[in-house]
Protein backbone atom coordinates (compact mmCIF):
# COMPACT_ATOMS: atom_id res chain seq x y z
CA UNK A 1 29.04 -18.59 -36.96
CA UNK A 2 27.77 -15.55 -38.26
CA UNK A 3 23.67 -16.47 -36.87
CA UNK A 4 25.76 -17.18 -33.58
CA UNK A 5 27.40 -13.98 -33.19
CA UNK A 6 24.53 -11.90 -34.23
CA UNK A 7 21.60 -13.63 -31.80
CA UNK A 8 24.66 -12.93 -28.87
CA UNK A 9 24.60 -9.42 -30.40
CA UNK A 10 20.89 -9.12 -30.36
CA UNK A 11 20.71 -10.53 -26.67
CA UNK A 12 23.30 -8.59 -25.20
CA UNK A 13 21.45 -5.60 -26.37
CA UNK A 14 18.15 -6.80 -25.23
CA UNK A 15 19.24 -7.92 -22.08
CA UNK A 16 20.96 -4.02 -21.57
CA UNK A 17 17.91 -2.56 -22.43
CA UNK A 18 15.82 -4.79 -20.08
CA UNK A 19 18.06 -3.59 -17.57
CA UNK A 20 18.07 0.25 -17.87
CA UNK A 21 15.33 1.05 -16.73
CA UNK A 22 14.04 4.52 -16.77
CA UNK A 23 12.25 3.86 -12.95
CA UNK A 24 14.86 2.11 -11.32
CA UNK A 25 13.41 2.40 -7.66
CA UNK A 26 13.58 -0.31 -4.79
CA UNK A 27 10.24 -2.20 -4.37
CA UNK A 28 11.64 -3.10 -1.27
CA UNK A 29 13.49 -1.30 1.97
CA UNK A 30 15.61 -4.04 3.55
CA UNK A 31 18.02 -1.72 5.01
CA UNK A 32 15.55 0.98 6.50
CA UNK A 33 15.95 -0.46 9.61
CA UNK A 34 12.01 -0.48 10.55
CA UNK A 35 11.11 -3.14 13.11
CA UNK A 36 7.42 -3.13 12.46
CA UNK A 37 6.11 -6.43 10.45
CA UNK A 38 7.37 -10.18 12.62
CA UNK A 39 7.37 -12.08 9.66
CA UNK A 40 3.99 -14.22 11.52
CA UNK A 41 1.54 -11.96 9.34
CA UNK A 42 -0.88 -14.37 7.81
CA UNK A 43 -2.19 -11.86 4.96
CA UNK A 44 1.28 -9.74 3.44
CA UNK A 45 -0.57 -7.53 0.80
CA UNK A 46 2.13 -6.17 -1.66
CA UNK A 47 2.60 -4.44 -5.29
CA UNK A 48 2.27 -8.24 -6.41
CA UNK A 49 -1.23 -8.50 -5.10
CA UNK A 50 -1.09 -12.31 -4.63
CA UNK A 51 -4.13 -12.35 -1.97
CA UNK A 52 -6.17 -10.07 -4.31
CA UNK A 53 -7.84 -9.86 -7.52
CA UNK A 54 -6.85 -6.17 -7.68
CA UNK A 55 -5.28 -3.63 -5.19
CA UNK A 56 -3.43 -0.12 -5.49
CA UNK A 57 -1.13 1.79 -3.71
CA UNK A 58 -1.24 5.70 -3.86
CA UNK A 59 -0.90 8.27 -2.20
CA UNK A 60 -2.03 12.24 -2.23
CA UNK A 61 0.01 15.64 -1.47
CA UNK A 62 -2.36 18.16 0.24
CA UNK A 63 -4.80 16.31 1.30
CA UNK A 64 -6.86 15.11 4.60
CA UNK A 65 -8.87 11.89 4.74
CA UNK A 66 -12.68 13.33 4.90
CA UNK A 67 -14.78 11.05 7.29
CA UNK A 68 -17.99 12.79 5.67
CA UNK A 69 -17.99 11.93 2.16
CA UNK A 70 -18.15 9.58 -0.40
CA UNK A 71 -14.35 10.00 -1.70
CA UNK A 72 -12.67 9.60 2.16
CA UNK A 73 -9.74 11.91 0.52
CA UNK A 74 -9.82 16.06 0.41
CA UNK A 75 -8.16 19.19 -0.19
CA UNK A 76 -5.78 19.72 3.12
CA UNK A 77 -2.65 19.72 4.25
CA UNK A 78 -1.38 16.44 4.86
CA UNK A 79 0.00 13.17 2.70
CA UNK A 80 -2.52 10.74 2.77
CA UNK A 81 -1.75 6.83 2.27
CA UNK A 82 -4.30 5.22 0.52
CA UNK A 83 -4.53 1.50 -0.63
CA UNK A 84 -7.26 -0.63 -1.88
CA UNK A 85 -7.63 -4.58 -2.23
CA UNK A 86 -10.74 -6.15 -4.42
CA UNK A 87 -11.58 -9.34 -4.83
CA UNK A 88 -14.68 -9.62 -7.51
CA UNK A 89 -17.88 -11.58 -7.24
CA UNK A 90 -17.71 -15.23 -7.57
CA UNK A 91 -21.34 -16.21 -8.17
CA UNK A 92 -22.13 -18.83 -5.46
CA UNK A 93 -18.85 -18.71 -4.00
CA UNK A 94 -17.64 -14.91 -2.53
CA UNK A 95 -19.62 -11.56 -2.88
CA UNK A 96 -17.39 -8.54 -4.44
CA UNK A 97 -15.68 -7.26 -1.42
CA UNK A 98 -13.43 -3.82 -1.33
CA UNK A 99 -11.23 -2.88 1.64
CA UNK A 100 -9.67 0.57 1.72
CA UNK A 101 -7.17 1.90 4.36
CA UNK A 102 -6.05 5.21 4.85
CA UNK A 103 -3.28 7.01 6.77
CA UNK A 104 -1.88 10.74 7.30
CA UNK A 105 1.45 11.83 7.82
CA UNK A 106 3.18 15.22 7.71
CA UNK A 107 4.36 16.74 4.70
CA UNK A 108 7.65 17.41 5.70
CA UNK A 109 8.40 13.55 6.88
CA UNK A 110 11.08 12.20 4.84
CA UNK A 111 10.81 9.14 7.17
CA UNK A 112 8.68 7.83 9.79
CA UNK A 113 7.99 5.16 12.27
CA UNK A 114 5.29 4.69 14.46
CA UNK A 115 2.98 2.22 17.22
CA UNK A 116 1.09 2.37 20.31
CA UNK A 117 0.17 5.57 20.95
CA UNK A 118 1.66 7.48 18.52
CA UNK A 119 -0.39 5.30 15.92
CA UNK A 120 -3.44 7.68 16.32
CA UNK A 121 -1.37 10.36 14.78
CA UNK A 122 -1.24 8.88 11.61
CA UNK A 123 -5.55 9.24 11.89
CA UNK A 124 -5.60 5.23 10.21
CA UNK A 125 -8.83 4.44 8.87
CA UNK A 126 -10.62 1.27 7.01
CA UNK A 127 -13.44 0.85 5.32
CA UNK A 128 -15.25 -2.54 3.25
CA UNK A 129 -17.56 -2.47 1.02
CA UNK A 130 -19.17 -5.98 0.79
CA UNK A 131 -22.54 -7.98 0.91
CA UNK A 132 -21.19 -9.51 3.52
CA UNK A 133 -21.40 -6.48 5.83
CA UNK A 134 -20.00 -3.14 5.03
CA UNK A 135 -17.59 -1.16 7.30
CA UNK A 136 -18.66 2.22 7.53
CA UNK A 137 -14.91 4.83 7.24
CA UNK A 138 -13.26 4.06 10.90
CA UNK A 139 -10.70 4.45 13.16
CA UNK A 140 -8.02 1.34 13.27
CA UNK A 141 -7.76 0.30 16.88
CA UNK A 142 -3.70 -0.20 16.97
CA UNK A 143 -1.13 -1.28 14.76
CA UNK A 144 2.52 0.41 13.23
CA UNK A 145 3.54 1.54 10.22
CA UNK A 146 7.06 2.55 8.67
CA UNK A 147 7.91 4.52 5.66
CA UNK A 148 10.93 6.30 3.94
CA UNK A 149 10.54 8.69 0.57
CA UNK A 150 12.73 6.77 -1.65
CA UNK A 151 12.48 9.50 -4.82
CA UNK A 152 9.89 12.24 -5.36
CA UNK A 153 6.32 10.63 -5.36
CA UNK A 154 7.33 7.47 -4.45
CA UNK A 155 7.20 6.10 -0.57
CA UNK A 156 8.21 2.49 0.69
CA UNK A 157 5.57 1.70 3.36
CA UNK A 158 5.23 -1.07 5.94
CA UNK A 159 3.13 -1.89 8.80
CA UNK A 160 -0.55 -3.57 9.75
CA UNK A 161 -3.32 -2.13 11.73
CA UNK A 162 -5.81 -3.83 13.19
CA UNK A 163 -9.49 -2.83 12.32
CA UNK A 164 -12.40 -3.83 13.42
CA UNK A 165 -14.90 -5.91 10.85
CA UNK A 166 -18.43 -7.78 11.30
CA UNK A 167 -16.28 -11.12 11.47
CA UNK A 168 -14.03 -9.18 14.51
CA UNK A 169 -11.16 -7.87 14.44
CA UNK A 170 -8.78 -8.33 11.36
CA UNK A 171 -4.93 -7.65 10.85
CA UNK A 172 -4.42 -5.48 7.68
CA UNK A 173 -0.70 -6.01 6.71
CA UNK A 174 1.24 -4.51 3.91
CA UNK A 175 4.80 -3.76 2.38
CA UNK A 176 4.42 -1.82 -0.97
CA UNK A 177 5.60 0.55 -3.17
CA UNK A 178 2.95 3.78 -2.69
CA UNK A 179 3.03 6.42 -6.11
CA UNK A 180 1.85 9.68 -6.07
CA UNK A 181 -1.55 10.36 -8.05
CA UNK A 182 -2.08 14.38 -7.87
């Protein structure tokens, strides 16, 4: 009775701990009201990273995306959206392949939502890495994207854009969680 009473002790407190936590932020927005993603995306890339062997979602205060060099991010005066997917090299079977995409959005925006034209002012770029034929840092052709500041340094973000690759054109989709690195 005693053994009983204690391991209900012990889980009760383990189970309150497990449920404090210090970062308790939504990984999700279902209430944002965003019409952006159908549901029909083939390729959802999220925190999880269930398509990937590795990806990251950050993003940078005062910065620009720099179409000249190496890094694609600079000093500036914008937020810039940045996440990456790898898959590593498979010998015989895949080639390492890394996909960035990048996105701008005002400072001041606490939310945002935006397709067709005003797409372009979000300056969304992609880039791969790959054997199989690298994408030099370029312009997305359309696409949307949503997002809402859900605490300080952390944005929910939706949306897909549609870049152009040696295969054609691809969909890039994602709903994740983006943290602040600087």
């Amino acid at each position: 009775m005693v053994k009983s009473r204690l391991y209900l002790g012990l889980f009760s407190i383990l189970f309150f701990l497990l449920s404090c936590g210090e970062n308790e932020l939504p990984e999700s927005c279902d209430n944002c009201g965003f019409q952006c993603l159908t549901g029909e995306e083939k390729k959802l890339i999220n925190n999880g990273c269930l398509w990937y062997d590795d990806c990251s979602f950050n993003y940078y205060r005062n910065s620009n995306i720099d179409l000249s060099g190496e890094s694609s991010i600079q000093d500036g005066d914008k937020n810039v959206f940045e996440f990456k997917t790898m898959d590593t090299e498979v010998a015989g079977i895949r080639p390492e392949i890394k996909n960035t995409l990048l996105f701008e959005t005002d400072p001041l925006d606490k939310t945002f939502w935006v397709n067709g034209n005003d797409f372009k002012k979000l300056n969304v770029h992609f880039k791969r890495t790959c054997t199989c034929g690298n994408v030099e840092l370029s312009p997305a052709k359309s696409g949307c994207i949503a997002g809402e500041e859900q605490a300080p340094g952390v944005w929910f973000m939706f949306g897909k854009a549609i870049v152009t690759t040696p295969n054609g054109d691809e969909e890039v989709a994602f709903e994740a969680r983006f943290n602040r690195v600087n």
